[in-house]
Structure formats: C-alpha cells, structure tokens
PDB file of N, CA and C in Angstrom:
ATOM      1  N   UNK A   1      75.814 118.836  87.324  1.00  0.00           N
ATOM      2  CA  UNK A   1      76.138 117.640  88.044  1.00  0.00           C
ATOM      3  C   UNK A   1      76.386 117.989  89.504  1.00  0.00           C
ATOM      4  N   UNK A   2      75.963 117.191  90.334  1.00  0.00           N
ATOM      5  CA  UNK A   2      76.001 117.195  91.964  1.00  0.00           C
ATOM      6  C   UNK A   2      76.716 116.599  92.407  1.00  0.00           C
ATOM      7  N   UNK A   3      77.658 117.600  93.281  1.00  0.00           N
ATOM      8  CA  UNK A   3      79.081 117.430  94.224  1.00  0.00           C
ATOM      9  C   UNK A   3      78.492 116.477  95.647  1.00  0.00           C
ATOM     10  N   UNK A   4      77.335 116.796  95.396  1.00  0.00           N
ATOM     11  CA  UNK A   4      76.502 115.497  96.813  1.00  0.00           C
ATOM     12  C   UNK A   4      77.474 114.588  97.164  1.00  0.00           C
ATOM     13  N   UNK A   5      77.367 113.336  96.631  1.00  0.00           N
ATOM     14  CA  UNK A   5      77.513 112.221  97.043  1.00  0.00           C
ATOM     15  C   UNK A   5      79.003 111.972  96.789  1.00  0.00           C
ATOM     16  N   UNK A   6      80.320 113.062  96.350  1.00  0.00           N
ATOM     17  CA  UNK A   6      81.789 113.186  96.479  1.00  0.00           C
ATOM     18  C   UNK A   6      81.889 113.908  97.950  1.00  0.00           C
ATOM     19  N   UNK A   7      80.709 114.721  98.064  1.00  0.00           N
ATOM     20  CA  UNK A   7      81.235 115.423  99.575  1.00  0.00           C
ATOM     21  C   UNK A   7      80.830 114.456 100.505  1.00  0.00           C
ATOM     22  N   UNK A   8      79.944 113.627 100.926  1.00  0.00           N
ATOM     23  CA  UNK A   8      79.558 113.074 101.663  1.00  0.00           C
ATOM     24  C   UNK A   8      80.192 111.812 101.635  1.00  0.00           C
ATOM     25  N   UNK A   9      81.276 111.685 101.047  1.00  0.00           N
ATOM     26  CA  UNK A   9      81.875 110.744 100.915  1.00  0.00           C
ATOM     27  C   UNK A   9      83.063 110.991 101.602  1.00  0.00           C
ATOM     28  N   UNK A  10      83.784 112.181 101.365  1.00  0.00           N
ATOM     29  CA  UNK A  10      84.706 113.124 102.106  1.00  0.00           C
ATOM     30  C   UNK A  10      84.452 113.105 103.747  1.00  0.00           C
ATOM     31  N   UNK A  11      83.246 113.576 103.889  1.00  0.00           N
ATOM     32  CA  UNK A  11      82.628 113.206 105.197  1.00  0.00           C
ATOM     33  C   UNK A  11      82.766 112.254 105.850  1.00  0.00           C
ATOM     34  N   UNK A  12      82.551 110.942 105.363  1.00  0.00           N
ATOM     35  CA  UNK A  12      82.584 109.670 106.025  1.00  0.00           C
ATOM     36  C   UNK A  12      83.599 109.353 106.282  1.00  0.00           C
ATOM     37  N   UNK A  13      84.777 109.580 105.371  1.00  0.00           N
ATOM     38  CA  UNK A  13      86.170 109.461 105.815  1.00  0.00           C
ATOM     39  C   UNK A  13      86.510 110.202 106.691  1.00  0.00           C
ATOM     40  N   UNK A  14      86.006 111.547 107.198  1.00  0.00           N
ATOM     41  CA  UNK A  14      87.063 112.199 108.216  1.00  0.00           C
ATOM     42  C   UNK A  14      85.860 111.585 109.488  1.00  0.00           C
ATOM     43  N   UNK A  15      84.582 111.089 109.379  1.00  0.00           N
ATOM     44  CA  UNK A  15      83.967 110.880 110.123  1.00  0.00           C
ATOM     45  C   UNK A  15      84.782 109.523 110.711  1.00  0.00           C
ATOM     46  N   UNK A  16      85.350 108.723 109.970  1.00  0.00           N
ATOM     47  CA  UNK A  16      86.194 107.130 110.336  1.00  0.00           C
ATOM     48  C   UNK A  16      86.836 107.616 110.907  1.00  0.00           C
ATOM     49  N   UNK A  17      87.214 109.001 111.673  1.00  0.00           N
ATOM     50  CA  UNK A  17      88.612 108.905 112.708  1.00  0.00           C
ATOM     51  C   UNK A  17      87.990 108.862 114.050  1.00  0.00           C
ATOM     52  N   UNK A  18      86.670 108.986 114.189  1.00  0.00           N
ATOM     53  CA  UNK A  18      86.304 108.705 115.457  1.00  0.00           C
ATOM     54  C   UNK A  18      85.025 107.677 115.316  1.00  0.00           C
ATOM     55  N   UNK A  19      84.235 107.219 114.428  1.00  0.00           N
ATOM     56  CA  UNK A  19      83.628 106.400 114.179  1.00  0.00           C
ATOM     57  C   UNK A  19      83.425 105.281 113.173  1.00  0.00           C
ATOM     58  N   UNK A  20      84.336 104.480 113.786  1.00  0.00           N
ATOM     59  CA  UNK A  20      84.714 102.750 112.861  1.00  0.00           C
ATOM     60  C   UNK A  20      83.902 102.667 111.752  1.00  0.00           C
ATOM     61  N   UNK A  21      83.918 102.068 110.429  1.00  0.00           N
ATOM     62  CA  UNK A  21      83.189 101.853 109.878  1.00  0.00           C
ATOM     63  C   UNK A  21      82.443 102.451 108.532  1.00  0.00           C
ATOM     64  N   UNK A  22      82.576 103.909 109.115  1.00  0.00           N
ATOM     65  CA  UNK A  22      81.718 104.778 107.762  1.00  0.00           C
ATOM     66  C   UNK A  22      82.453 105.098 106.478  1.00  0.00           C
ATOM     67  N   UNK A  23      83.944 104.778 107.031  1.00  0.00           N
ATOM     68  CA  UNK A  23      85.220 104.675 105.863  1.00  0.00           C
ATOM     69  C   UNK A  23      84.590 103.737 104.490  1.00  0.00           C
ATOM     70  N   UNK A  24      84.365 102.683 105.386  1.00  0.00           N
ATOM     71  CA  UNK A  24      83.669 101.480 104.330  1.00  0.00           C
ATOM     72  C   UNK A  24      82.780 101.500 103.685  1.00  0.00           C
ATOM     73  N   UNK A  25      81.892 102.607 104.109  1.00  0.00           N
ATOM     74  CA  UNK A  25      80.199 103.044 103.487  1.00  0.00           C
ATOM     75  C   UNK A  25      80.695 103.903 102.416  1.00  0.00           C
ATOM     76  N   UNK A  26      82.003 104.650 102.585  1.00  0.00           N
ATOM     77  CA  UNK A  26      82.022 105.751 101.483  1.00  0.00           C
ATOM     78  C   UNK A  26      82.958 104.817 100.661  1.00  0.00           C
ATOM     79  N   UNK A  27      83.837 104.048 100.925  1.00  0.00           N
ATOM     80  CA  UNK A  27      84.550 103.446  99.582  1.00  0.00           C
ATOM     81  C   UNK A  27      83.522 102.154  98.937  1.00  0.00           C
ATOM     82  N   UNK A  28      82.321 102.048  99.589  1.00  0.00           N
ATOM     83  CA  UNK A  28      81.479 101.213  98.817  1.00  0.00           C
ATOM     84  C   UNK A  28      80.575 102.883  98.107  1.00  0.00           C
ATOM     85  N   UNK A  29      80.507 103.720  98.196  1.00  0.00           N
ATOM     86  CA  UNK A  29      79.696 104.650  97.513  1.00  0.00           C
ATOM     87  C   UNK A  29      80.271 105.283  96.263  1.00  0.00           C
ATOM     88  N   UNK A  30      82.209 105.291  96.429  1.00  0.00           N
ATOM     89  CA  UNK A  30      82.837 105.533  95.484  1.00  0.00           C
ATOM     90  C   UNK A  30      82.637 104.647  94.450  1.00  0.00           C
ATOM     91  N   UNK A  31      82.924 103.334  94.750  1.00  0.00           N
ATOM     92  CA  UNK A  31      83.174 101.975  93.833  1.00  0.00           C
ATOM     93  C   UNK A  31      81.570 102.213  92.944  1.00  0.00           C
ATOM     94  N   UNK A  32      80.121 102.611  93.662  1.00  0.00           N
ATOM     95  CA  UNK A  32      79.152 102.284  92.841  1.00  0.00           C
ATOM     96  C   UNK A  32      79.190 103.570  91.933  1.00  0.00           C
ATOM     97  N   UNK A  33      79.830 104.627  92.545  1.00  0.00           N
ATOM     98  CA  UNK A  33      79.406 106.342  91.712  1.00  0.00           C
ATOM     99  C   UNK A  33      80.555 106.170  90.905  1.00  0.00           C
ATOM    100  N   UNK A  34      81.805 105.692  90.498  1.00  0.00           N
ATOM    101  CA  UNK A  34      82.632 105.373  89.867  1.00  0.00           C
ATOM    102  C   UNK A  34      82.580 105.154  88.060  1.00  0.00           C
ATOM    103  N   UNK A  35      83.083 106.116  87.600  1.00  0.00           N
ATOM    104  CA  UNK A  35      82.756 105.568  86.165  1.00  0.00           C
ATOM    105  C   UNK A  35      81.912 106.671  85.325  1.00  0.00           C
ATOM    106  N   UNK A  36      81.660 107.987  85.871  1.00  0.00           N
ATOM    107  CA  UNK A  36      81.475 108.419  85.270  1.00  0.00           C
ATOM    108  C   UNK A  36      82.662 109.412  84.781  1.00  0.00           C
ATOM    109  N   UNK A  37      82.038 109.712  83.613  1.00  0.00           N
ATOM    110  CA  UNK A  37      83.310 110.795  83.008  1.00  0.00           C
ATOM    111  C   UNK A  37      83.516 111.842  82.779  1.00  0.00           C
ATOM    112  N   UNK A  38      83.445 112.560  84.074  1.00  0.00           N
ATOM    113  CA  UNK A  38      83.777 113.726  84.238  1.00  0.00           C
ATOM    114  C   UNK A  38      85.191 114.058  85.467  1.00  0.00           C
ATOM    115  N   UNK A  39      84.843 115.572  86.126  1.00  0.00           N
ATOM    116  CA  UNK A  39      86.109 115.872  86.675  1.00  0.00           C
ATOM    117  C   UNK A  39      85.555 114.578  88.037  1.00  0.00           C
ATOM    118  N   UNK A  40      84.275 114.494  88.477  1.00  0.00           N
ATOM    119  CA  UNK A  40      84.111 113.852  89.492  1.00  0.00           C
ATOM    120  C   UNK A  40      84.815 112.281  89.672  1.00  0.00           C
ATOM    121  N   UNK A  41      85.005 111.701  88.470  1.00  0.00           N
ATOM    122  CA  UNK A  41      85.964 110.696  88.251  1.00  0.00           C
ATOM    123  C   UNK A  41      86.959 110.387  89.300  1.00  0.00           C
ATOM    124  N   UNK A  42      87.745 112.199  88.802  1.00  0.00           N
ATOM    125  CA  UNK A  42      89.092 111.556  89.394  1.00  0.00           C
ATOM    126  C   UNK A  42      89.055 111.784  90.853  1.00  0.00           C
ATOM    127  N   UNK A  43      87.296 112.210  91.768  1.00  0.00           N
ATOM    128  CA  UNK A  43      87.211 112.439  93.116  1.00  0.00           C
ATOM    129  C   UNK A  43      87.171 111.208  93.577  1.00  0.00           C
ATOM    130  N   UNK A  44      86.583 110.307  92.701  1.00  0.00           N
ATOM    131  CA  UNK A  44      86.379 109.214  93.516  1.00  0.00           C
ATOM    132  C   UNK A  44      87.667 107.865  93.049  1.00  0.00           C
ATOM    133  N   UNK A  45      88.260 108.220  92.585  1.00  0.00           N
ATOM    134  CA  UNK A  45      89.055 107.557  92.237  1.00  0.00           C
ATOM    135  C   UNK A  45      90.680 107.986  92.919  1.00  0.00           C
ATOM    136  N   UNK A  46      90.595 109.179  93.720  1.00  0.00           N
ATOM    137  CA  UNK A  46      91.138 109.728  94.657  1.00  0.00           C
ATOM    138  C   UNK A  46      90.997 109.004  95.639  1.00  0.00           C
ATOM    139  N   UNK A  47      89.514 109.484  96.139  1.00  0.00           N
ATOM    140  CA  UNK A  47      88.838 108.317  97.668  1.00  0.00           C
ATOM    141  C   UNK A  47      88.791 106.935  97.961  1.00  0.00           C
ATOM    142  N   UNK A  48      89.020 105.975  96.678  1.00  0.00           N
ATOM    143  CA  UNK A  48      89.513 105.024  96.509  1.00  0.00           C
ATOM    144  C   UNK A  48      90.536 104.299  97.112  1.00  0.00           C
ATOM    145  N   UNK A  49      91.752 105.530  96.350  1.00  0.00           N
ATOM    146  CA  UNK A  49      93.090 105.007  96.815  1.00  0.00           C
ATOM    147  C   UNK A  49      93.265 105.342  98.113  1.00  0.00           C
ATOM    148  N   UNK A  50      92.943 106.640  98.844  1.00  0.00           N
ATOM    149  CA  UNK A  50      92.619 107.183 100.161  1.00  0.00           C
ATOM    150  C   UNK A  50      92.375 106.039 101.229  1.00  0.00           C
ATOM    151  N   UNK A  51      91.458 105.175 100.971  1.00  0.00           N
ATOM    152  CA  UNK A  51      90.506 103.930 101.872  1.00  0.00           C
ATOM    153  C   UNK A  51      92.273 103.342 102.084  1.00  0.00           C
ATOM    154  N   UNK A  52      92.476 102.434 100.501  1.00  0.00           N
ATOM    155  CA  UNK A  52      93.790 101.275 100.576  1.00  0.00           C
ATOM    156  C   UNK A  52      94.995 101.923 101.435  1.00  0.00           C
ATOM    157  N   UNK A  53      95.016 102.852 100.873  1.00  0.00           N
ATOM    158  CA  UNK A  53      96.235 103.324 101.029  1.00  0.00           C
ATOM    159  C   UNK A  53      96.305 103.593 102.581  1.00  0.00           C
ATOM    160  N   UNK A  54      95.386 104.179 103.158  1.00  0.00           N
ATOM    161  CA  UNK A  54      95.292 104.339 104.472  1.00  0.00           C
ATOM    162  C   UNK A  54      95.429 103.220 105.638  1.00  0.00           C
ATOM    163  N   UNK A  55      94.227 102.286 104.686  1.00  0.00           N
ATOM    164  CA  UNK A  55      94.083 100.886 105.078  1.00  0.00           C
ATOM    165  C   UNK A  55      95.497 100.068 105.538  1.00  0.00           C
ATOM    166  N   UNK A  56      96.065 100.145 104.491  1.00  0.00           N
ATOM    167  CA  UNK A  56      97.557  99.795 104.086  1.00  0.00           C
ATOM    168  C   UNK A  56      98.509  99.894 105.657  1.00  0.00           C
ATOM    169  N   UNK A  57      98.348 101.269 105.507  1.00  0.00           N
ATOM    170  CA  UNK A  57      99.364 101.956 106.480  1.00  0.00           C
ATOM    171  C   UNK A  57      98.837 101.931 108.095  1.00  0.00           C
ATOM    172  N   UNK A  58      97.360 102.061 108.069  1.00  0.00           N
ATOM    173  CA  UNK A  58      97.370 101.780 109.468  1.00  0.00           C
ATOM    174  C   UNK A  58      96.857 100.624 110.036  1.00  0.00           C
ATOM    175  N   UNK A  59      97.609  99.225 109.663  1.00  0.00           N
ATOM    176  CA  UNK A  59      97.070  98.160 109.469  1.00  0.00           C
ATOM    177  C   UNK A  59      99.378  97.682 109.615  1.00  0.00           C
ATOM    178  N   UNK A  60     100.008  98.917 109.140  1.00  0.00           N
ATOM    179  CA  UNK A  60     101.328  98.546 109.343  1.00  0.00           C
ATOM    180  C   UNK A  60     101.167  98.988 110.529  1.00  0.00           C
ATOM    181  N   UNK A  61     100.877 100.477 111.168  1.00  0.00           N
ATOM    182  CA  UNK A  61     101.057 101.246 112.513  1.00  0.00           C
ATOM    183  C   UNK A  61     100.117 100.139 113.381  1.00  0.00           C
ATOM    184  N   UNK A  62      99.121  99.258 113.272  1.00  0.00           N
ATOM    185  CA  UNK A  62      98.675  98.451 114.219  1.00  0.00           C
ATOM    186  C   UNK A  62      99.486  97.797 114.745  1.00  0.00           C
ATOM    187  N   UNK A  63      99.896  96.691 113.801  1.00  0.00           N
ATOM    188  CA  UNK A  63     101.261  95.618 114.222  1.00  0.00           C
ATOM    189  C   UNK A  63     102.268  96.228 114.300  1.00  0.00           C
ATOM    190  N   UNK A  64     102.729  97.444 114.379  1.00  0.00           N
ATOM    191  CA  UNK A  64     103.932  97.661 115.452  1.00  0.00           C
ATOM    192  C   UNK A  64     103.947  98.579 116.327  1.00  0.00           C
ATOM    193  N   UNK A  65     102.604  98.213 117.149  1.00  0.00           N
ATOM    194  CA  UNK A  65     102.199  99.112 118.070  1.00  0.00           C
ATOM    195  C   UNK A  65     103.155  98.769 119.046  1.00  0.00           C
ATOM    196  N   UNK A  66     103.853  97.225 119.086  1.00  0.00           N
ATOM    197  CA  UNK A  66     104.384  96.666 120.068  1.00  0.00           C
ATOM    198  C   UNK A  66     106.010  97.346 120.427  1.00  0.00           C
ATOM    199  N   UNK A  67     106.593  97.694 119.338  1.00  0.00           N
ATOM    200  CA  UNK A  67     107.748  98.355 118.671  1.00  0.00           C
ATOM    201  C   UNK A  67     107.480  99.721 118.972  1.00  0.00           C
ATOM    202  N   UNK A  68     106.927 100.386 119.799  1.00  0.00           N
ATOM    203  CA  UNK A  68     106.356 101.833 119.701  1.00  0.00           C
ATOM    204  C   UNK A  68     106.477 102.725 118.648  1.00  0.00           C
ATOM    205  N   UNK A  69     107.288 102.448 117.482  1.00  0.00           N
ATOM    206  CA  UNK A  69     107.142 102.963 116.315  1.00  0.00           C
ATOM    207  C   UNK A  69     105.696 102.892 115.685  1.00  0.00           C
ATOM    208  N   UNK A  70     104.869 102.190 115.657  1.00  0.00           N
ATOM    209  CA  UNK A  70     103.487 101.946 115.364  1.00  0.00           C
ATOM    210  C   UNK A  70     102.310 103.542 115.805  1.00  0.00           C
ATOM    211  N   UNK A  71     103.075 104.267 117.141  1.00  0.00           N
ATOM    212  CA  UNK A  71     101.815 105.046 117.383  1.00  0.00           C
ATOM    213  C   UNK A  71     102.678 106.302 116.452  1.00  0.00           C
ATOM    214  N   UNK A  72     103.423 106.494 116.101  1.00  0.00           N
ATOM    215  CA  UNK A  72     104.485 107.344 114.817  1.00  0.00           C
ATOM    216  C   UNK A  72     103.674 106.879 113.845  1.00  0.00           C
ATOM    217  N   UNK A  73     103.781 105.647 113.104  1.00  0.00           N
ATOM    218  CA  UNK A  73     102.886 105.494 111.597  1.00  0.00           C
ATOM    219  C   UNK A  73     101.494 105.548 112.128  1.00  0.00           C
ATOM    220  N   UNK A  74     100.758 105.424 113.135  1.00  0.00           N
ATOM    221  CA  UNK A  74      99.181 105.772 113.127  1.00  0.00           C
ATOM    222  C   UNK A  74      98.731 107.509 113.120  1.00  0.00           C
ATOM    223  N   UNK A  75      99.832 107.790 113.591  1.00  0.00           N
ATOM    224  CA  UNK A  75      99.842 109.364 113.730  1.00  0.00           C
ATOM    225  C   UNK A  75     100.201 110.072 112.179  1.00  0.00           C
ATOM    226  N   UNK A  76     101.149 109.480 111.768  1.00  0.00           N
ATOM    227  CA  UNK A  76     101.471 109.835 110.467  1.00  0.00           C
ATOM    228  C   UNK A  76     100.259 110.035 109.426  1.00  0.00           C
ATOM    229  N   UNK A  77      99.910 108.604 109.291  1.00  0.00           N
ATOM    230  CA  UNK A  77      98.138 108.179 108.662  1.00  0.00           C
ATOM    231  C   UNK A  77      96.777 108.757 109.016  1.00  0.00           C
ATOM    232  N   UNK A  78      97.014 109.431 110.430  1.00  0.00           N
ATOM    233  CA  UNK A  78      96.064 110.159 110.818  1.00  0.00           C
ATOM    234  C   UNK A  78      95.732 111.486 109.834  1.00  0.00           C
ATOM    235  N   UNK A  79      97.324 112.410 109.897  1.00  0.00           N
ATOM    236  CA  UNK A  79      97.732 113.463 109.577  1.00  0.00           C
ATOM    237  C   UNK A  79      97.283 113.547 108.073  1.00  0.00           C
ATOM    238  N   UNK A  80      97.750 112.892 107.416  1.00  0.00           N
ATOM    239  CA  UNK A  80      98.002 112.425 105.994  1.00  0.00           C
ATOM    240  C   UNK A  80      96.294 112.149 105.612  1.00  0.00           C
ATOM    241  N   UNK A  81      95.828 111.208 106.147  1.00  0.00           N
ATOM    242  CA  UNK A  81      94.439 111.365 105.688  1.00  0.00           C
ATOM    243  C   UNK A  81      93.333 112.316 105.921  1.00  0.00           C
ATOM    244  N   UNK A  82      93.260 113.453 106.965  1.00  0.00           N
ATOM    245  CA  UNK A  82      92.801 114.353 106.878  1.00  0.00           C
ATOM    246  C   UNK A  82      93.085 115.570 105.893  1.00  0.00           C
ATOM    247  N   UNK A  83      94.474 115.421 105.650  1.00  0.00           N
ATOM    248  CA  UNK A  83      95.057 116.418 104.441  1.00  0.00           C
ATOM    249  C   UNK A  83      94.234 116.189 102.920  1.00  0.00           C
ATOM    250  N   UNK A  84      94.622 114.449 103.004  1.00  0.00           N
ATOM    251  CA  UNK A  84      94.151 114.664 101.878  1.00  0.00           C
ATOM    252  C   UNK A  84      92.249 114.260 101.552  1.00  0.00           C
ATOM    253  N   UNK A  85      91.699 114.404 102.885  1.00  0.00           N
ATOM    254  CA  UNK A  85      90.382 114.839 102.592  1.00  0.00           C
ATOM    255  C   UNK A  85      90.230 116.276 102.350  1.00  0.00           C
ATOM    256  N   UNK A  86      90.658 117.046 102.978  1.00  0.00           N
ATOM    257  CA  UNK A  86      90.693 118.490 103.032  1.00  0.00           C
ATOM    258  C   UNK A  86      91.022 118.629 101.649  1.00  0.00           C
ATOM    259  N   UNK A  87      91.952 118.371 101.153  1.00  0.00           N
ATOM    260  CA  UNK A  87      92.966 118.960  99.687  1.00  0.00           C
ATOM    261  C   UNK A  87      91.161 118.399  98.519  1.00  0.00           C
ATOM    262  N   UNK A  88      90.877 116.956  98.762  1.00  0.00           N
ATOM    263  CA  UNK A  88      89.520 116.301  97.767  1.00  0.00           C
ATOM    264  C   UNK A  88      88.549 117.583  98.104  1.00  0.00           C
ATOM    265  N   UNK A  89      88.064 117.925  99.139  1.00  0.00           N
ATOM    266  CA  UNK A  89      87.343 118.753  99.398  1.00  0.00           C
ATOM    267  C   UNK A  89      87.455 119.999  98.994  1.00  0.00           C
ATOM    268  N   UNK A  90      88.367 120.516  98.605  1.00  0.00           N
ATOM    269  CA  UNK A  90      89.096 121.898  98.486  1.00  0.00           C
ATOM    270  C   UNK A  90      88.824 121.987  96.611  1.00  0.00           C
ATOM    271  N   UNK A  91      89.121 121.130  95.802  1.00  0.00           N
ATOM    272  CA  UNK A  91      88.881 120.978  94.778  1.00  0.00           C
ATOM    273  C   UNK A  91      87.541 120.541  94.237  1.00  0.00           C
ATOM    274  N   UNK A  92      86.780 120.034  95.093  1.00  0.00           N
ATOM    275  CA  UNK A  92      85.595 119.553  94.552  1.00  0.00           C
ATOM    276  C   UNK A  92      84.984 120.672  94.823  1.00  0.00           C
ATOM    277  N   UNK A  93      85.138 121.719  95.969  1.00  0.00           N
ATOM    278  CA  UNK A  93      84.430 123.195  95.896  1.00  0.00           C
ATOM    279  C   UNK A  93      84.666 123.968  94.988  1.00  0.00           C
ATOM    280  N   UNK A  94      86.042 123.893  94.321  1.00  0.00           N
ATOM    281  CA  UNK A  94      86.131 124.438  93.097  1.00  0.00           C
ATOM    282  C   UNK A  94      85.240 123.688  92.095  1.00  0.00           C
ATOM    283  N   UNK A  95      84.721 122.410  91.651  1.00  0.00           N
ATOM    284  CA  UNK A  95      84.769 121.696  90.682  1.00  0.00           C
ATOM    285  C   UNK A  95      85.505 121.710  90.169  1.00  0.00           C
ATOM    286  N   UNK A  96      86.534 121.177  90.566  1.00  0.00           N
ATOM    287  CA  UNK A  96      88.026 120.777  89.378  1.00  0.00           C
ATOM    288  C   UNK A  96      88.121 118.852  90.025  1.00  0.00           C
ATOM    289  N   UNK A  97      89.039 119.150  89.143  1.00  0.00           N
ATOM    290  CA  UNK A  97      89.166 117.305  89.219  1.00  0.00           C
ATOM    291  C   UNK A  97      90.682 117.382  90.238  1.00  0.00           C
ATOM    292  N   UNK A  98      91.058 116.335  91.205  1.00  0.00           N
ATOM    293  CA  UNK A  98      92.026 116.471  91.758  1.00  0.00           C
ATOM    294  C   UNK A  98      93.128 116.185  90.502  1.00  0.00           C
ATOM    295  N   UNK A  99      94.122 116.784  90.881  1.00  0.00           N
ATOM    296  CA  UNK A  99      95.030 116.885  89.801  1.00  0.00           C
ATOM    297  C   UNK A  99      95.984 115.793  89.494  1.00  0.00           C
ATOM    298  N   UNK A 100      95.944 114.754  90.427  1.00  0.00           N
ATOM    299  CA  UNK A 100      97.069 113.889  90.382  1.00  0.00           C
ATOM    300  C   UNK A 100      95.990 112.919  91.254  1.00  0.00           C
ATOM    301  N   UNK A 101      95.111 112.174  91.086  1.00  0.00           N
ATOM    302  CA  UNK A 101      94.278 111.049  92.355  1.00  0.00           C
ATOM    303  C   UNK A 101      95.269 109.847  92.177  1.00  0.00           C
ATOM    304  N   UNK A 102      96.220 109.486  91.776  1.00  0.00           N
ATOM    305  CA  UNK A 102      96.536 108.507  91.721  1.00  0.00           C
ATOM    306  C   UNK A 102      98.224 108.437  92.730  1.00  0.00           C
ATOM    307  N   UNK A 103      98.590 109.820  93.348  1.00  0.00           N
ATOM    308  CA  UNK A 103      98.903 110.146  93.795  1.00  0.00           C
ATOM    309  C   UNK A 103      99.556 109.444  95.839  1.00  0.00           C
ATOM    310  N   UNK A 104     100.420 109.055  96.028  1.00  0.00           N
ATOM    311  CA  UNK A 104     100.198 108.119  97.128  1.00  0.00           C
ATOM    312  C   UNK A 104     100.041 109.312  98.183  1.00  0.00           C
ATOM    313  N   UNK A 105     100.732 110.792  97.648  1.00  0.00           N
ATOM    314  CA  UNK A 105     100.666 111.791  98.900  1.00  0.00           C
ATOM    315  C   UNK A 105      99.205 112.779  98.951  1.00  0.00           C
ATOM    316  N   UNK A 106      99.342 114.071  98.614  1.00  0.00           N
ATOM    317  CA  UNK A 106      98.244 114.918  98.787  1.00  0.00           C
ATOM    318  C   UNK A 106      97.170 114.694  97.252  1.00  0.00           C
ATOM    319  N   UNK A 107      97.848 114.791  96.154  1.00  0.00           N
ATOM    320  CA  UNK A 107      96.850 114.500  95.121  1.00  0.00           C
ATOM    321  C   UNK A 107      97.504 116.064  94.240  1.00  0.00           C
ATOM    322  N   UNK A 108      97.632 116.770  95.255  1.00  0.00           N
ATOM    323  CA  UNK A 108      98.181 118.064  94.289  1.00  0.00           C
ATOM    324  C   UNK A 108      99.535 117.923  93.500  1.00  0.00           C
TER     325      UNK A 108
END
C-alpha cells in the first residue's frame, strides 16, 4: 500500500502556511481516501481533525486580533500545526498508524 496520497496530504497542510487554500484540497483528499482499513486510516483521520481543529483555533486567533491576544493564539496554531504534521509524517515513514489521531495535541 502507498504512503502517496497521506504524504501529499501532509504537504498541503504545511504548504497552507504560506499558500491559502491547499489545506482544503488535502482535507477534501482525506475525506475521499478515508475508510480504508488499515494503519493509513488513522493518517487520515489524524489530518482530518488537524484541518477543524486548526480551523477552530485560528478562526478564534482571527477575531481577537483586536485584543492582541489573537497574534499569541495564531502563533500558537502555527506552532502546533506544523508539529503535528511533522509527528503524521514521522510515522507514516515508519508505516505505523499515528497512535492516538483523535488526539487534540501531537497524536503521540
């Protein structure tokens, strides 16, 4: 089975920190590669929560950009979502399944 289309999915997310948009191409690539049953499962079901969860948070750090606490939670979300592309990535080179995807922090 081919780590392809989990890494390039990994990709698109760290690619969304400087180009809008490709976040959305890979959580529409998770949602269709989704469902199979193996360790790759729990990659994309990792990258999933990764999109919301991120979504979530820097969507709080937007609206209180005004509060200057906002560039603290965009920075936070920055940090945090490169980790845990790195950590998806780190395991899918192993082929292992992330150990915890359901996870709100690293997944380990």
């Amino acid at each position: 089975m081919s780590t392809t289309v989990p890494t390039i999915i990994y990709i698109l997310f760290l690619a969304n920190i400087v180009m809008q948009f490709t976040g959305l191409i890979g959580l529409i690539m998770a949602y269709v590669n989704k469902g199979d049953d193996n360790y790759l499962e729990s990659h994309y079901q990792f990258q999933i929560r990764t999109f919301w969860i991120g979504l979530l948070f820097g969507l709080l750090g937007f609206f209180t950009l005004a509060i200057a606490i906002g560039w603290l939670i965009l920075f936070v979300v920055l940090v945090w979502w490169v980790i845990r592309c790195a950590v998806g990535l780190k395991y899918l080179g192993k082929r292992q399944p992330v150990p915890n995807p359901t996870s709100w922090g690293t997944g380990s």
